[in-house]
Protein backbone atom coordinates (compact mmCIF):
# COMPACT_ATOMS: atom_id res chain seq x y z
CA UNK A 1 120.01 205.87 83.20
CA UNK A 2 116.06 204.89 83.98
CA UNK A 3 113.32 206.54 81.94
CA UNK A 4 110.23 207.27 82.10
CA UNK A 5 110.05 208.69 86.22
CA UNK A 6 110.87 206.27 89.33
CA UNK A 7 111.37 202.67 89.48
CA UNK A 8 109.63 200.94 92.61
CA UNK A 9 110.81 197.78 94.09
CA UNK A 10 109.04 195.87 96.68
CA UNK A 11 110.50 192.62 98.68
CA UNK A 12 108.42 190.37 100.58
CA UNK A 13 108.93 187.82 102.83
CA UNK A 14 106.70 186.50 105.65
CA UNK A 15 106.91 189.06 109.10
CA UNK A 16 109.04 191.91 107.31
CA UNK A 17 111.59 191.42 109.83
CA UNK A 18 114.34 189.17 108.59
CA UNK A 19 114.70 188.23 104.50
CA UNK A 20 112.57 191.27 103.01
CA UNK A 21 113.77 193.85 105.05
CA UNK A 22 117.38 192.69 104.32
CA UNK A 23 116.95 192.98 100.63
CA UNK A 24 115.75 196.18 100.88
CA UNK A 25 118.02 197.69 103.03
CA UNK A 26 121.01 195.88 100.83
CA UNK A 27 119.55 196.55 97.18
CA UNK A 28 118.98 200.62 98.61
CA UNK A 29 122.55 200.62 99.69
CA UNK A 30 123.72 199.76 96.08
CA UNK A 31 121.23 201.84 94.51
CA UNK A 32 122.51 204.25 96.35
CA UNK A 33 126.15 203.89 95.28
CA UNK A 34 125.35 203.41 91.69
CA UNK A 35 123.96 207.12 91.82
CA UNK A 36 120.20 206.35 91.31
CA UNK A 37 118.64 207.79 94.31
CA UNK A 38 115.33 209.20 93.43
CA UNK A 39 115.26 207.28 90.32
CA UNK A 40 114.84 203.86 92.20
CA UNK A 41 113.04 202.94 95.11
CA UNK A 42 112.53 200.10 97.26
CA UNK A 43 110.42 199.07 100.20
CA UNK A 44 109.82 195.89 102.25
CA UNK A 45 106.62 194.55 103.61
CA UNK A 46 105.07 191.19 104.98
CA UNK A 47 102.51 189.18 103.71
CA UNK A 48 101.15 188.35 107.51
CA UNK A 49 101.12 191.19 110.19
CA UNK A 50 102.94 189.85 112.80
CA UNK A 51 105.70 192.90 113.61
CA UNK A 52 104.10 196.19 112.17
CA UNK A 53 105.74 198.84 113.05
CA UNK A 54 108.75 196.73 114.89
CA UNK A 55 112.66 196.93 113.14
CA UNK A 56 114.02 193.36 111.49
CA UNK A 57 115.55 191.30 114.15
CA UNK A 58 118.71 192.23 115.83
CA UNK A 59 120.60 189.57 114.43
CA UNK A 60 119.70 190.46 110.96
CA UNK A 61 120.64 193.90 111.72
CA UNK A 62 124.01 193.21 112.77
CA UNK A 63 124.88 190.84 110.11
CA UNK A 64 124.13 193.24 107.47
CA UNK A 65 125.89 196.43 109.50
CA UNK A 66 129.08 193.80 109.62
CA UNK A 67 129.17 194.38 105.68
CA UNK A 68 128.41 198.15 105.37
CA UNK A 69 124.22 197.60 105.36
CA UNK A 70 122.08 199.70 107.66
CA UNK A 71 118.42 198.33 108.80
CA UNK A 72 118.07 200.21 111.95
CA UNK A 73 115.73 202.82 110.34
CA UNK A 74 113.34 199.90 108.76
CA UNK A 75 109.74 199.29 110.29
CA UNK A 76 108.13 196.34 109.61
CA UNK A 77 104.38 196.38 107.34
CA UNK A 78 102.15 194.52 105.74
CA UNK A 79 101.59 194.51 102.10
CA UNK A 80 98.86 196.32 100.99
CA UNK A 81 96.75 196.32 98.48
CA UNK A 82 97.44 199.37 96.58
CA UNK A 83 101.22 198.01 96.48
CA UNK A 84 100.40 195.95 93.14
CA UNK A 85 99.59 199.14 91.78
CA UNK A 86 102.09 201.35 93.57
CA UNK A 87 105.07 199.29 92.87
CA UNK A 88 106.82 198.24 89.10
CA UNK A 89 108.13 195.20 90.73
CA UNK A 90 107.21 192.80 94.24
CA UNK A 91 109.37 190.28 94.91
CA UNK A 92 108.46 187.25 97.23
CA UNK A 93 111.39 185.67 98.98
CA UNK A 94 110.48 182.54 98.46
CA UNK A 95 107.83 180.35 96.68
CA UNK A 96 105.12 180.50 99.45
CA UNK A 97 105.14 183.86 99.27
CA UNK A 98 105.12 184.42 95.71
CA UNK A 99 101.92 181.99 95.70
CA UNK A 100 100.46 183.91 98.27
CA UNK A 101 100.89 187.57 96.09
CA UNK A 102 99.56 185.77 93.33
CA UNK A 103 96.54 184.41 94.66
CA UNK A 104 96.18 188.87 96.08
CA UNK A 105 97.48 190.85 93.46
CA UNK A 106 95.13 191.94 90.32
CA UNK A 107 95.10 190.72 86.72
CA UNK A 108 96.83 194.43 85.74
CA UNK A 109 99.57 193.04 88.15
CA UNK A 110 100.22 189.47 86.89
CA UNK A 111 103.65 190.69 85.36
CA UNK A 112 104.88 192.82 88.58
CA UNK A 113 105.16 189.51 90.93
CA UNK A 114 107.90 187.38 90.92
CA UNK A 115 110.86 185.50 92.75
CA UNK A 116 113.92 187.71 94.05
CA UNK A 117 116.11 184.89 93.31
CA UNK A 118 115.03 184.80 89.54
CA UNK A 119 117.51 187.78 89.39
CA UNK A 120 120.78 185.29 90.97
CA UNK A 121 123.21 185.08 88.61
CA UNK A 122 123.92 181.78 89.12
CA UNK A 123 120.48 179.79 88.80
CA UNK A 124 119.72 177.44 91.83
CA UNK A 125 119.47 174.04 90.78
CA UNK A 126 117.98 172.49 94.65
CA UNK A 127 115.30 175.85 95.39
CA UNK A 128 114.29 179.37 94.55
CA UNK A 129 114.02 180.21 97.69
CA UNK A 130 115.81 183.15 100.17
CA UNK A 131 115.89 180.68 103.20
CA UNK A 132 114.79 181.46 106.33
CA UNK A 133 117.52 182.52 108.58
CA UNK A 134 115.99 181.46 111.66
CA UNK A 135 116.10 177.62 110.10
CA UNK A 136 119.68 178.04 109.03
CA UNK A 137 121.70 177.85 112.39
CA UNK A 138 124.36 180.17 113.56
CA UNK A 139 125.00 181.36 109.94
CA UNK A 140 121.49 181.35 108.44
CA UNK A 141 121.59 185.06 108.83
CA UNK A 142 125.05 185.49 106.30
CA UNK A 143 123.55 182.79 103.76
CA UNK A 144 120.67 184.89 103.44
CA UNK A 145 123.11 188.02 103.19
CA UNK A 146 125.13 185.98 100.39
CA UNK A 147 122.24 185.28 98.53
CA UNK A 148 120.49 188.99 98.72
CA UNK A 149 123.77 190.70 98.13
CA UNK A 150 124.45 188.88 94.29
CA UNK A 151 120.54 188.68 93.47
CA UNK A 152 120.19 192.40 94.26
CA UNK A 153 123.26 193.41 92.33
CA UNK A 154 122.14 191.60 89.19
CA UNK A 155 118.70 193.11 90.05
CA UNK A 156 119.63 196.54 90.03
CA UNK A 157 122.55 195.51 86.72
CA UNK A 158 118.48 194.31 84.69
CA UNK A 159 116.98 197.72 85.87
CA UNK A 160 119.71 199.42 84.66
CA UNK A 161 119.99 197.73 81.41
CA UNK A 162 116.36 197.42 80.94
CA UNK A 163 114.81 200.78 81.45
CA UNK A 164 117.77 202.79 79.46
């Protein structure tokens, strides 16, 4: 079980409407189910402001409801500031968004920021990038949903491990 008070986990991707709030909604879901509500907790936010206050886009909404996810209640954001010191962990979605939070975030932070697909199990060999779904045709919405379902389980299997 996790030590030492809540574990925060924040995804980011570019409008919070697609990759980010996927992850969060899927990595909540097995946090859930692995009994650790209240001892972890995730968010999702976007490093430009494009959709504040909007939900993720219908299609990934339904993709992730086909497997047992539910994003209806998410709201797009913005990061913030105060997130490198709210949060024990950010994870960018893809490169240009983990160069982005590391060009933002504050020397006490340098440690917090880092890829979500550092936590795949199975390293990728051609990117460490969560694509965009809008780039991958009529299934870029389940690749992404591949990819965020085994990352966040081996996420939540090094929290686990890690904080005992």
């Amino acid at each position: 079980m996790i030590k030492n008070g809540v574990f925060k986990v924040l995804f980011v991707c570019t409008g919070n409407i697609c990759r980010s709030p996927t992850a969060e909604g899927v990595f909540r879901h097995m946090v859930d189910a692995a009994g650790l509500t209240g001892a972890v907790e995730t968010d999702s936010a976007g490093t430009h402001g494009y959709h504040i206050g909007e939900p993720p886009d219908p299609r990934s909404v339904a993709a992730a409801a086909a497997r047992g996810f539910d994003l209806s209640t998410l709201r797009a954001r913005k990061v913030a500031r105060t997130d490198f010191h709210t949060f024990d962990l950010i994870l960018a979605m893809d490169q240009g968004h983990f160069e982005q939070l590391t060009a933002q975030r504050p020397a006490a932070a340098r440690a917090k920021v880092k890829l979500f697909l550092d936590y795949h199990p199975t390293p990728r060999k051609t990117s460490t990038d969560v694509p965009d779904p809008y780039y991958g045709g009529r299934d870029g919405f389940e690749q992404v949903l591949d990819l965020v379902e085994s990352a966040s389980k081996a996420l939540l299997d090094d929290i686990i491990r890690t904080r005992d």
